[in-house]
Protein backbone atom coordinates (compact mmCIF):
# COMPACT_ATOMS: atom_id res chain seq x y z
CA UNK A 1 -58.52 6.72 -14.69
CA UNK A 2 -56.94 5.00 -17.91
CA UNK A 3 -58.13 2.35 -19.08
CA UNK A 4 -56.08 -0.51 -19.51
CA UNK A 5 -55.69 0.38 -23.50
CA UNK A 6 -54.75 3.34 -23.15
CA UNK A 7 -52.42 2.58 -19.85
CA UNK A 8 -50.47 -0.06 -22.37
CA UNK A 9 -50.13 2.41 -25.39
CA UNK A 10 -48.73 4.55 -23.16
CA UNK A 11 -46.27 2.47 -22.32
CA UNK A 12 -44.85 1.11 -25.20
CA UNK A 13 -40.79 1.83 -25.75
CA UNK A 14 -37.85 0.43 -26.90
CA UNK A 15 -35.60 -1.48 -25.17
CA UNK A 16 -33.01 0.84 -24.74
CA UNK A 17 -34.99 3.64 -23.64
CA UNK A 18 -36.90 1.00 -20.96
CA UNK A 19 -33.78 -0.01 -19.40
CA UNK A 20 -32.89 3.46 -18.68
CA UNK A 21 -34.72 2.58 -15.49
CA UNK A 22 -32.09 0.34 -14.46
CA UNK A 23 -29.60 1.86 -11.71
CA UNK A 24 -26.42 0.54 -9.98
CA UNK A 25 -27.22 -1.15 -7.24
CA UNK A 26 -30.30 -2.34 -8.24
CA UNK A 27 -31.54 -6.07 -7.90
CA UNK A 28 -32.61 -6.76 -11.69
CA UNK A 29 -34.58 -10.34 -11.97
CA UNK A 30 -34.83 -12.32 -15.08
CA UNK A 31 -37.77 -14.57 -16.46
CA UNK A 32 -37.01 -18.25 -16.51
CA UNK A 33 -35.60 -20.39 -18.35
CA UNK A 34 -37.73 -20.26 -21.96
CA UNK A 35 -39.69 -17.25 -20.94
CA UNK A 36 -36.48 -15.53 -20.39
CA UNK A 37 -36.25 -12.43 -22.44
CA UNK A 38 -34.17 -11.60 -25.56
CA UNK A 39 -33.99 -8.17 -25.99
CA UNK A 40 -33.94 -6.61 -22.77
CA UNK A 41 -30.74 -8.40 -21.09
CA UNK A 42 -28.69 -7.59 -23.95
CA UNK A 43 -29.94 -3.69 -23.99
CA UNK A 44 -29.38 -3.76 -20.31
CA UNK A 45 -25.80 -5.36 -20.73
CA UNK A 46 -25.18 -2.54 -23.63
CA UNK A 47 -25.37 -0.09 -20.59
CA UNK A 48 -22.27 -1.64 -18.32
CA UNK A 49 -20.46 1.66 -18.62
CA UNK A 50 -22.99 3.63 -17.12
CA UNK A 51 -23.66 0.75 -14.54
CA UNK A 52 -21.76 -0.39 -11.19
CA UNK A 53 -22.94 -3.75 -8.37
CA UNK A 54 -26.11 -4.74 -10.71
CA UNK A 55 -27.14 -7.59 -9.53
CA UNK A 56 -29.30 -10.08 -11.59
CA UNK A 57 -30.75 -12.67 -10.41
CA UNK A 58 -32.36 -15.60 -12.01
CA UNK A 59 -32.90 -19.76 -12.31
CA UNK A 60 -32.25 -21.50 -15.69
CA UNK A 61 -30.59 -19.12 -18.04
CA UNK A 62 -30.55 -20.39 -21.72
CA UNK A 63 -30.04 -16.75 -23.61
CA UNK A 64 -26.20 -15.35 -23.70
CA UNK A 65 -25.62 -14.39 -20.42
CA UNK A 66 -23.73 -11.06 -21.13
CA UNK A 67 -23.50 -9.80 -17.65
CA UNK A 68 -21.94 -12.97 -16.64
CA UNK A 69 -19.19 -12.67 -19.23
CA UNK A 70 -15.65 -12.10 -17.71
CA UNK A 71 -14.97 -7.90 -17.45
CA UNK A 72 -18.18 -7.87 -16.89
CA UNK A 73 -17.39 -8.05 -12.91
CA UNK A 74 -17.45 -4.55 -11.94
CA UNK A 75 -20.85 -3.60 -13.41
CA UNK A 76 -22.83 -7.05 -12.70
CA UNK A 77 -23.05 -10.09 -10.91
CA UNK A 78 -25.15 -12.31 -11.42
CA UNK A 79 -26.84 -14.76 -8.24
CA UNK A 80 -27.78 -17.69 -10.03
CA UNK A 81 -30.68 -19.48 -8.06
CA UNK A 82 -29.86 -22.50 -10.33
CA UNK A 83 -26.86 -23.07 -12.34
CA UNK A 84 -26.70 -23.18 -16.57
CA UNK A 85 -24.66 -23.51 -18.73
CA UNK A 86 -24.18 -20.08 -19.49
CA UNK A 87 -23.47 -19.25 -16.10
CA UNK A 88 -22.04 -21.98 -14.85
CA UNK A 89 -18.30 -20.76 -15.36
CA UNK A 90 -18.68 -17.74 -14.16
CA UNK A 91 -19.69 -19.13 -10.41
CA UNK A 92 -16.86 -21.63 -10.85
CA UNK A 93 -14.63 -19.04 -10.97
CA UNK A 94 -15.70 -16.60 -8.38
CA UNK A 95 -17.61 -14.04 -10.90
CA UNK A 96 -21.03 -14.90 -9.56
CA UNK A 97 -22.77 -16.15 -6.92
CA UNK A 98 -25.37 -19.13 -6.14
CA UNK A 99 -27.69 -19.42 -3.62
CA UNK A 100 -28.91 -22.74 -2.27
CA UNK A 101 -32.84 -22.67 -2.06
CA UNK A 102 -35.82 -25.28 -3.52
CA UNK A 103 -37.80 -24.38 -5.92
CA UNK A 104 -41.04 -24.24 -4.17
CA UNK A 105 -39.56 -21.43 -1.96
CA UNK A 106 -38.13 -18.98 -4.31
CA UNK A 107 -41.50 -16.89 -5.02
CA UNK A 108 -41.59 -15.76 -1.36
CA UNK A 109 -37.61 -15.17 -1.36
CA UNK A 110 -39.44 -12.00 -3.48
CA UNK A 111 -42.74 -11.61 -2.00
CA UNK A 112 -41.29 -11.41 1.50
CA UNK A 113 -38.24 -9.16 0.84
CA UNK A 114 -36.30 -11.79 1.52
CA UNK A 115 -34.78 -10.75 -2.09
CA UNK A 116 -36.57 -7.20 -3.04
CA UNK A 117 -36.74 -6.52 -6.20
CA UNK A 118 -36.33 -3.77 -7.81
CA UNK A 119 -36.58 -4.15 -11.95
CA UNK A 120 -37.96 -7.26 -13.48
CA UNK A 121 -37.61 -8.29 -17.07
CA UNK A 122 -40.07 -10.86 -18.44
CA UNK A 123 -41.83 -11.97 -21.51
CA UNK A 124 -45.30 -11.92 -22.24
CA UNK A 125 -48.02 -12.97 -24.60
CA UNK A 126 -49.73 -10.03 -26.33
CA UNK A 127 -52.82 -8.76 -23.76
CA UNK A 128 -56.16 -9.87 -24.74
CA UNK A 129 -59.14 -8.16 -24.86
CA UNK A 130 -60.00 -8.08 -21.38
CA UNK A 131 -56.04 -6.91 -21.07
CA UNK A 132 -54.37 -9.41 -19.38
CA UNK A 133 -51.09 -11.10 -20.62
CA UNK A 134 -50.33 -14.43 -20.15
CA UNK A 135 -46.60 -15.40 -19.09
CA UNK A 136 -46.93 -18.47 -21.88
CA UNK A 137 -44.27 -20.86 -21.14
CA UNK A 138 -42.63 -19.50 -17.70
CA UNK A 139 -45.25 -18.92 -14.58
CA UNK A 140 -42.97 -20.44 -11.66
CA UNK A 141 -41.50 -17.24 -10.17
CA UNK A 142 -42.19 -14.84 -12.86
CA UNK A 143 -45.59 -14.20 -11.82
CA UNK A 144 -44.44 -13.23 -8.29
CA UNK A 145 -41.07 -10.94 -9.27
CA UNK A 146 -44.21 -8.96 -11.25
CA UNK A 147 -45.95 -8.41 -7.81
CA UNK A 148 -43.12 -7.81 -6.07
CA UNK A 149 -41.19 -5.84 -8.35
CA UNK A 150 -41.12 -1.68 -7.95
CA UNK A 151 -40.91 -1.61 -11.77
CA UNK A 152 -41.53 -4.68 -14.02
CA UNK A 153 -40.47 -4.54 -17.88
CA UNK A 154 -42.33 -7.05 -20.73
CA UNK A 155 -41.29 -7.92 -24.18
CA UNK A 156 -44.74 -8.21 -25.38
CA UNK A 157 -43.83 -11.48 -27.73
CA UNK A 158 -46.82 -12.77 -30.19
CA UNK A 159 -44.77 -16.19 -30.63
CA UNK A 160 -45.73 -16.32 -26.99
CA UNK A 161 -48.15 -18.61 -26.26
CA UNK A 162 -51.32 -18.18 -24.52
CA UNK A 163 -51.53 -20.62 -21.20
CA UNK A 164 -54.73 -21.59 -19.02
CA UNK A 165 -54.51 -21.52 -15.39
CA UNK A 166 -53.45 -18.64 -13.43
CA UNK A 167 -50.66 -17.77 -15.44
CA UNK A 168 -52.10 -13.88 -16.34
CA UNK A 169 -51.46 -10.49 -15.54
CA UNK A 170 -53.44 -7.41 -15.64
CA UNK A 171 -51.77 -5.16 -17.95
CA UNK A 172 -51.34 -1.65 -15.34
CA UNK A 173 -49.24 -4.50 -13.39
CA UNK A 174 -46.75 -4.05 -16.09
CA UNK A 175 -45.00 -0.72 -16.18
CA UNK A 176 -42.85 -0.60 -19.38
CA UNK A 177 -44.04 -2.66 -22.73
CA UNK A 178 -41.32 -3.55 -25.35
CA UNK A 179 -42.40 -5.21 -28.20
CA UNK A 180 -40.47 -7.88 -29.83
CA UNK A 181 -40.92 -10.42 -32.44
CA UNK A 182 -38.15 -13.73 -31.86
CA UNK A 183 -38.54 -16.92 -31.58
CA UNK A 184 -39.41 -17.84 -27.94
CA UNK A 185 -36.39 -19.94 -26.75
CA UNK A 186 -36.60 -23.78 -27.33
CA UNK A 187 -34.97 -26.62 -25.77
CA UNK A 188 -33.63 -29.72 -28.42
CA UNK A 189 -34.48 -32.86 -28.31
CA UNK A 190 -32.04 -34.96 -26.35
CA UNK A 191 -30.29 -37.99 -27.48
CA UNK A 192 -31.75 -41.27 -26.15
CA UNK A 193 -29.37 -43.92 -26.14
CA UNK A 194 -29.17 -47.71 -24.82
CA UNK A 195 -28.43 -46.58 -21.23
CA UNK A 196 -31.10 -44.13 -21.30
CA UNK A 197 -33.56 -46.39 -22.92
CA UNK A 198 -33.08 -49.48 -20.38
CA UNK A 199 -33.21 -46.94 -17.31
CA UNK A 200 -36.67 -45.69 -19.10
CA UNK A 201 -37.74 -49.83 -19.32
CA UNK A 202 -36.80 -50.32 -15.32
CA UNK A 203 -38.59 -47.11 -14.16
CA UNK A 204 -41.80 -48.06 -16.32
CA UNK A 205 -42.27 -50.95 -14.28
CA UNK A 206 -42.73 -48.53 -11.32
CA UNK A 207 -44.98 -46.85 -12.80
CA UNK A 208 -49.22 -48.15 -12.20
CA UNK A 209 -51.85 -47.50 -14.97
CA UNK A 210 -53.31 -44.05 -13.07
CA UNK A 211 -50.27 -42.98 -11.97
CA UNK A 212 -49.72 -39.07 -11.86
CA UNK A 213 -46.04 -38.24 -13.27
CA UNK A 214 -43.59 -35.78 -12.44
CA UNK A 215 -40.53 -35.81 -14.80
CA UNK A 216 -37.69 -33.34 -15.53
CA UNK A 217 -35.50 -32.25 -18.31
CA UNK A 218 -33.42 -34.52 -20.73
CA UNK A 219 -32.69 -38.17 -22.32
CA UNK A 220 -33.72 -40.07 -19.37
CA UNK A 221 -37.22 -38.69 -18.68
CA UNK A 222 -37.90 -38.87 -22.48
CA UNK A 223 -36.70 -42.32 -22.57
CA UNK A 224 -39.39 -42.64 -19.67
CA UNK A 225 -41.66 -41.74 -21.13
CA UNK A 226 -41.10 -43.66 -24.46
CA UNK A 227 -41.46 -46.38 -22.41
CA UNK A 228 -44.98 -45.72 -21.30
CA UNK A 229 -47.24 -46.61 -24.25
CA UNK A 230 -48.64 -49.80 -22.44
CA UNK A 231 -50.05 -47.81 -19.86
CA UNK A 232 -53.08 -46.08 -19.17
CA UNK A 233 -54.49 -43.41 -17.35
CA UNK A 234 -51.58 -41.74 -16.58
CA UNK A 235 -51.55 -37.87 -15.58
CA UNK A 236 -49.07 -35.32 -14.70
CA UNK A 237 -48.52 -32.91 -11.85
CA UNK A 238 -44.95 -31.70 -12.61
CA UNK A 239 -42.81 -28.75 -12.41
CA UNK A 240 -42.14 -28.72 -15.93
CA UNK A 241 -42.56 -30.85 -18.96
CA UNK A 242 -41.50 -31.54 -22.39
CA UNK A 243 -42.36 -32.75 -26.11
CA UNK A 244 -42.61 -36.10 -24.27
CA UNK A 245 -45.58 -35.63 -22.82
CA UNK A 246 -47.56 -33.93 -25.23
CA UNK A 247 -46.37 -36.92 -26.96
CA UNK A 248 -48.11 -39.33 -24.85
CA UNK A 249 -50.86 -37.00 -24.44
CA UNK A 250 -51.83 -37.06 -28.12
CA UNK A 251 -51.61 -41.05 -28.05
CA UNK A 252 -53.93 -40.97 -25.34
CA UNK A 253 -51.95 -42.40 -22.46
CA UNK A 254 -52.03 -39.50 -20.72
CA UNK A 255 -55.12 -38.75 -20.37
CA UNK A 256 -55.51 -37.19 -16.41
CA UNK A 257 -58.55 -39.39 -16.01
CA UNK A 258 -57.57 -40.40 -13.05
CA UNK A 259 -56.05 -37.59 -11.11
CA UNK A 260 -57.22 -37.02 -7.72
CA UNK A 261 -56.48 -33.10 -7.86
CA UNK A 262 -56.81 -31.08 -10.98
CA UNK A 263 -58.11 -34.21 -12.51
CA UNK A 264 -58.58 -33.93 -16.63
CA UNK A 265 -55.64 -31.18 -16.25
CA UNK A 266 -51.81 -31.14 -16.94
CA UNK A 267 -50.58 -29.29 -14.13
CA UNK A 268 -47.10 -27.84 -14.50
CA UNK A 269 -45.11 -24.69 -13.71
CA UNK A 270 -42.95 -24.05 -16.82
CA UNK A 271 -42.39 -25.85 -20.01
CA UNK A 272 -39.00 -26.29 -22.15
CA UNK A 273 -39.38 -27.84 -25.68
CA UNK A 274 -39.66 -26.91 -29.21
CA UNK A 275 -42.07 -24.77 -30.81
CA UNK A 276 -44.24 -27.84 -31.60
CA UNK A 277 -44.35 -28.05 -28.02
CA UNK A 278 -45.54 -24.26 -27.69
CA UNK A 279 -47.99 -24.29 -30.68
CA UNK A 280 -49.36 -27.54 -28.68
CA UNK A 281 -49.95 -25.88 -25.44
CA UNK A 282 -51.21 -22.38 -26.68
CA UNK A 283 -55.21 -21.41 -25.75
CA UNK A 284 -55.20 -25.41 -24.51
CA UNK A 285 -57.94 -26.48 -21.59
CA UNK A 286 -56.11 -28.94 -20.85
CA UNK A 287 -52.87 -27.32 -19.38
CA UNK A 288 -52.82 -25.43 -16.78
CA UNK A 289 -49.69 -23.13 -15.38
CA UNK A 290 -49.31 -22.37 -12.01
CA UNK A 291 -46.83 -20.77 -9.59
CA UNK A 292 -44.19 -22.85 -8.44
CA UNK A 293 -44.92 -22.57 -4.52
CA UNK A 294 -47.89 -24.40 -5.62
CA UNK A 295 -46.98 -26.97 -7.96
CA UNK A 296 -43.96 -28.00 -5.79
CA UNK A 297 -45.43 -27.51 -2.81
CA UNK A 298 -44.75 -31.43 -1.56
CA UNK A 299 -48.45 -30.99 0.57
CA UNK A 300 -49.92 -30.16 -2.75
CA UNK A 301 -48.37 -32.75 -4.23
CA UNK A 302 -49.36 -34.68 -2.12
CA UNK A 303 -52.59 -34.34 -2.73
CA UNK A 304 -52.01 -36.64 -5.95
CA UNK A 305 -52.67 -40.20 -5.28
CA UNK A 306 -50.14 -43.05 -6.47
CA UNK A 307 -47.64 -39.55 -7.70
CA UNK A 308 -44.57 -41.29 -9.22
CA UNK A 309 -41.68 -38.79 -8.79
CA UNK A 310 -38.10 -39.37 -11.42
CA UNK A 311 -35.61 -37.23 -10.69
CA UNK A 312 -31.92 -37.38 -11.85
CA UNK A 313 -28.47 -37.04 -9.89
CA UNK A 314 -24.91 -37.02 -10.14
CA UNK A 315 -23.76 -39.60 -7.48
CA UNK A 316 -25.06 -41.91 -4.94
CA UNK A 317 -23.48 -43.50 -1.89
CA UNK A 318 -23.89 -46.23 -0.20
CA UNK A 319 -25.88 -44.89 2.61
CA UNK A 320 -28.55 -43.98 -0.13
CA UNK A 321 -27.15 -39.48 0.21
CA UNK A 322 -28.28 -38.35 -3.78
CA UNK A 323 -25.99 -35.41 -5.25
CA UNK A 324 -27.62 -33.87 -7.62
CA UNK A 325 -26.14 -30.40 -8.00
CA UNK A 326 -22.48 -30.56 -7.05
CA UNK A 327 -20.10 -31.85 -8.78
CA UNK A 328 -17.11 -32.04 -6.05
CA UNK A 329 -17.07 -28.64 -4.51
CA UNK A 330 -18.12 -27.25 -8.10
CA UNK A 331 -22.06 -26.13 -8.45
CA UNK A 332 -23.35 -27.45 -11.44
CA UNK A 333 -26.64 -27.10 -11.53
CA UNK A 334 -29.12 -26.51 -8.52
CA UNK A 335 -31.71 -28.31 -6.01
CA UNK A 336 -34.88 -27.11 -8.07
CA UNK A 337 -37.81 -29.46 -7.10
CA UNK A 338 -35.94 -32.67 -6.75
CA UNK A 339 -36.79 -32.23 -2.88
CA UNK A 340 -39.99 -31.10 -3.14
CA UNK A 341 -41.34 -34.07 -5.31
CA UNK A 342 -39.35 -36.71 -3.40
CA UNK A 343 -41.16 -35.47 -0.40
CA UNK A 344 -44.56 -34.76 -1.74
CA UNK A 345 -44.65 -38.16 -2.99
CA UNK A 346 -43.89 -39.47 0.57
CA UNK A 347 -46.45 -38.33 1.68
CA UNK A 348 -48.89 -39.11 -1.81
CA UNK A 349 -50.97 -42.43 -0.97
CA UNK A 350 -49.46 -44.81 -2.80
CA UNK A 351 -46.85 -42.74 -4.16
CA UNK A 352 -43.31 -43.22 -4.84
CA UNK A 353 -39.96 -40.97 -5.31
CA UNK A 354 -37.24 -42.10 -8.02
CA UNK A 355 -33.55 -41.29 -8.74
CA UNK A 356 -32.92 -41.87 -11.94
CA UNK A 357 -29.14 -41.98 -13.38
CA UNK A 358 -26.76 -44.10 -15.46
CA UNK A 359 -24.02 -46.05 -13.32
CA UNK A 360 -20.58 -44.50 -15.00
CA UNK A 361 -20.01 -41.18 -16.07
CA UNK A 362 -17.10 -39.89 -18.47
CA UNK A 363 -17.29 -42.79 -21.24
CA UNK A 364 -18.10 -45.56 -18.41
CA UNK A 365 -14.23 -44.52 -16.45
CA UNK A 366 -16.18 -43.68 -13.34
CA UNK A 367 -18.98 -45.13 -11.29
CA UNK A 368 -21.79 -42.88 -9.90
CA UNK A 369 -22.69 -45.43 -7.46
CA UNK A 370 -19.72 -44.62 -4.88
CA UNK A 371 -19.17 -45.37 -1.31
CA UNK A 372 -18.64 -42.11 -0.25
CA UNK A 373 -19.52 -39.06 -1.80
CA UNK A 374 -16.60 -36.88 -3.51
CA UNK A 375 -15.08 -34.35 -1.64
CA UNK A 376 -16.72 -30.97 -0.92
CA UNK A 377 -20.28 -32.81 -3.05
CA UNK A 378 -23.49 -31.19 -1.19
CA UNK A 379 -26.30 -33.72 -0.31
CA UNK A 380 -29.30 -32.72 -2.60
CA UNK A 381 -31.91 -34.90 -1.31
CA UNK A 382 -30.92 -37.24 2.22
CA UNK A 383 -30.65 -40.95 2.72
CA UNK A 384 -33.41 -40.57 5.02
CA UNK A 385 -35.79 -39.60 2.25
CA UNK A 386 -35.14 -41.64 -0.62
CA UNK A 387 -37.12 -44.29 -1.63
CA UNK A 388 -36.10 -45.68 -5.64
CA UNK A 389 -32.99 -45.47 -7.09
CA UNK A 390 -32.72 -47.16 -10.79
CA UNK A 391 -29.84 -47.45 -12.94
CA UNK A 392 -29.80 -49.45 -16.28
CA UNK A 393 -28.72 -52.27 -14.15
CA UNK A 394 -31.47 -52.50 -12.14
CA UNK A 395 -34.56 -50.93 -9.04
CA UNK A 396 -32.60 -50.71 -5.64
CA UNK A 397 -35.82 -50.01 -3.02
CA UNK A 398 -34.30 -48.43 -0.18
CA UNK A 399 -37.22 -47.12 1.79
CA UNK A 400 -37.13 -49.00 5.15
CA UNK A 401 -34.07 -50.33 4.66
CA UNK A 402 -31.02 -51.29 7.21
CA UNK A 403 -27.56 -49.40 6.14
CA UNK A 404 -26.46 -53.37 5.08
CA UNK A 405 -29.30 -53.96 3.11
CA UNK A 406 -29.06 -50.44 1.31
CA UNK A 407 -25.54 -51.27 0.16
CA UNK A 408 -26.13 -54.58 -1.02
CA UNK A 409 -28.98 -53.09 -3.01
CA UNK A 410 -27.20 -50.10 -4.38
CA UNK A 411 -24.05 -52.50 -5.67
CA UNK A 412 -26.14 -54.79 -7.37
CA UNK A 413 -27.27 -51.67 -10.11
CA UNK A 414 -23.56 -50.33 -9.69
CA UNK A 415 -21.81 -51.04 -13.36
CA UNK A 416 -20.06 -54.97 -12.89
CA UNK A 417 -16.80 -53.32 -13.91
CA UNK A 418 -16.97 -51.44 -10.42
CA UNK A 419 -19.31 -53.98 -7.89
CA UNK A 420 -15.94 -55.64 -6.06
CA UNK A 421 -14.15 -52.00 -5.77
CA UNK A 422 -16.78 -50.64 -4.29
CA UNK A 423 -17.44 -53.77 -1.91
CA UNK A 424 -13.67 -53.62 -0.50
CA UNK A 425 -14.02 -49.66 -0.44
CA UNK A 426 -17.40 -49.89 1.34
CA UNK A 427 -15.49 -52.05 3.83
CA UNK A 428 -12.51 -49.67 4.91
CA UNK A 429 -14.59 -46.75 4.41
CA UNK A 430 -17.52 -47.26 6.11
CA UNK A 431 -16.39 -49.35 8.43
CA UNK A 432 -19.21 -51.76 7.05
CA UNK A 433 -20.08 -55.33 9.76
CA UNK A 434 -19.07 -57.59 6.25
């Protein structure tokens, strides 16, 4: 029996000879998101000719996106569980699929051949010596597509860092090892702007010294968090996080101190940031990775008390219906855990769930507080469940309230360009007792 030295120097190829596995119709899945890989897509892509119905299968995509490119059709398609911007064309116009699913559920879409998988391509951090390799940055499905996958393929990445948790694999679960030396993907800095900032100011007073934080990606859960260095005692349990919190971290306002699972620990599932970010996070106690089925699982969550959850969206009518993914009958983006936090705090005691967005959209020409819902939109997370929705106008609580009282709420943070439209358009459209 090898050992597991010897099994990984025996295993060590190039790219191109690594994808050789690769066969038409095959099910190929990617890492996620910043823990995609760079070298093996590409090499994979370089073998189209030789290649017919590939499928490849992934969430955020933020390398090129080859096999999604148009020609491309014949020799890939690509089922995007979440929409990027790399992908996002090609779904719009027919060249790839997407498939509706949370978050929290997409590990055992693999593990119970709801999906099988036959070749997965991931990135690792270099084994250590007790040969395991951590998946750094990306844990949230990549851990399972390894288990589940008849052959799995690593770029073994030193710029890869080293996460606590259970974010490790054994090295003989890994068939093929490619080494590679690139930057690990990064995510910029968003712009924060007045909108963003007075959203950030309105959701901070939400938010309770000891409060446990889940936050997503861009200028408004930044801006959050910029507006958070009164408090104390805060912790996170979140899907993902960003140079944000290790921001707030290293001022010691989040601290974890208070956390009623995992307390002292940063709980999260994948991270997308800079390399400060990464540097931050490598070989530190304090974070801890985890699979997404249980990070997002809302009875884990759940298990947080006072768990504030901010999510974004798109659109909100007046019956309180958040689209988050949709824009009209075009996919945009995805449901990730936006349902699975808004429900997990539900259930959190004293927990809360909040929608997050700016009232206009397109240079303030359109209001994203509507009366209906566009045409063809899909309902990300129900009227039935939301409890917070905040735009820089204002808090509208809608948790136990009447269909009247929910309007009146929602128009009073609609822009005041837009407040009497809407009323008259609530009227006829709704059929609203004004």
């Amino acid at each position: 029996m090898l050992n597991w030295q010897e099994h990984y120097n025996s295993r060590i190829t190039t790219a191109e000879e690594a994808v050789k596995v690769i066969r038409s119709g095959n099910r190929v899945v990617l890492g996620h998101a910043c823990g995609e890989p760079r070298v093996l897509p590409e090499a994979m892509v370089n073998r189209y000719q030789e290649l017919h119905n590939v499928e490849v299968v992934h969430m955020v995509a933020m390398g090129k996106a080859l096999y999604a490119q148009p020609g491309m059709e014949k020799h890939f398609r690509h089922n995007g569980l979440f929409i990027g911007a790399p992908t996002r064309k090609a779904v719009a116009e027919g060249r790839a699929d997407y498939t509706p699913c949370f978050f929290s559920e997409i590990p055992g879409l693999f593990r119970n051949n709801v999906l099988p998988v036959d070749v997965a391509l991931v990135t690792v951090a270099p084994p250590d010596r007790h040969g395991f390799c951590s998946l750094g940055v990306s844990v949230d499905y990549t851990l399972q597509v390894i288990k589940s996958a008849r052959i799995v393929i690593a770029e073994v990445n030193p710029n890869m860092p080293r996460t606590r948790g259970d974010s490790c694999v054994r090295v003989e679960e890994i068939d093929y090892f490619v080494p590679c030396d690139l930057p690990i993907l990064e995510l910029p800095r968003p712009a924060i702007g007045e909108v963003e900032t007075e959203i950030g100011r309105n959701i901070s007073r939400l938010i309770e010294d000891g409060a446990t934080l889940q936050l997503g990606i861009g200028a408004i859960p930044d801006a959050v968090l910029g507006c958070l260095t009164e408090k104390n005692d805060l912790g996170i349990h979140s899907e993902m996080f960003s140079d944000g919190v290790m921001e707030l971290t290293q001022a010691g306002i989040i601290n974890c101190s208070r956390k009623t699972l995992h307390p002292g620990k940063i709980v999260a599932s994948f991270l997308m940031g800079t390399r400060k970010l990464y540097d931050w996070v490598h070989e530190n106690p304090m974070v801890e990775m985890f699979p997404v089925d249980y990070v997002n699982d809302p009875f884990v969550i759940a298990k947080n008390d006072n768990m504030v959850a901010i999510n974004s969206a798109l659109q909100v009518d007046l019956l309180g219906q958040v689209a988050a993914d949709t824009l009209g009958a075009t996919q945009f983006s995805g449901v990730g855990g936006q349902v699975d936090f808004v429900r997990g705090a539900a259930r959190s005691r004293g927990g809360k769930s909040i929608i997050a967005l700016p009232s206009t959209a397109a240079k303030g020409s359109v209001s994203r507080i509507v009366p209906v819902l566009d045409r063809g939109v899909a309902v990300t997370t129900s009227r039935n469940d939301v409890d917070y929705v905040v735009t820089e106008f204002g808090i509208a609580a809608l948790r136990g309230k009447t269909v009247r009282e929910r309007m009146e709420a929602l128009i009073q943070i609609a822009h005041p360009d837009y407040r009497d439209q809407i009323w008259d358009e609530a009227k006829f459209l709704i059929n609203s007792p004004f």
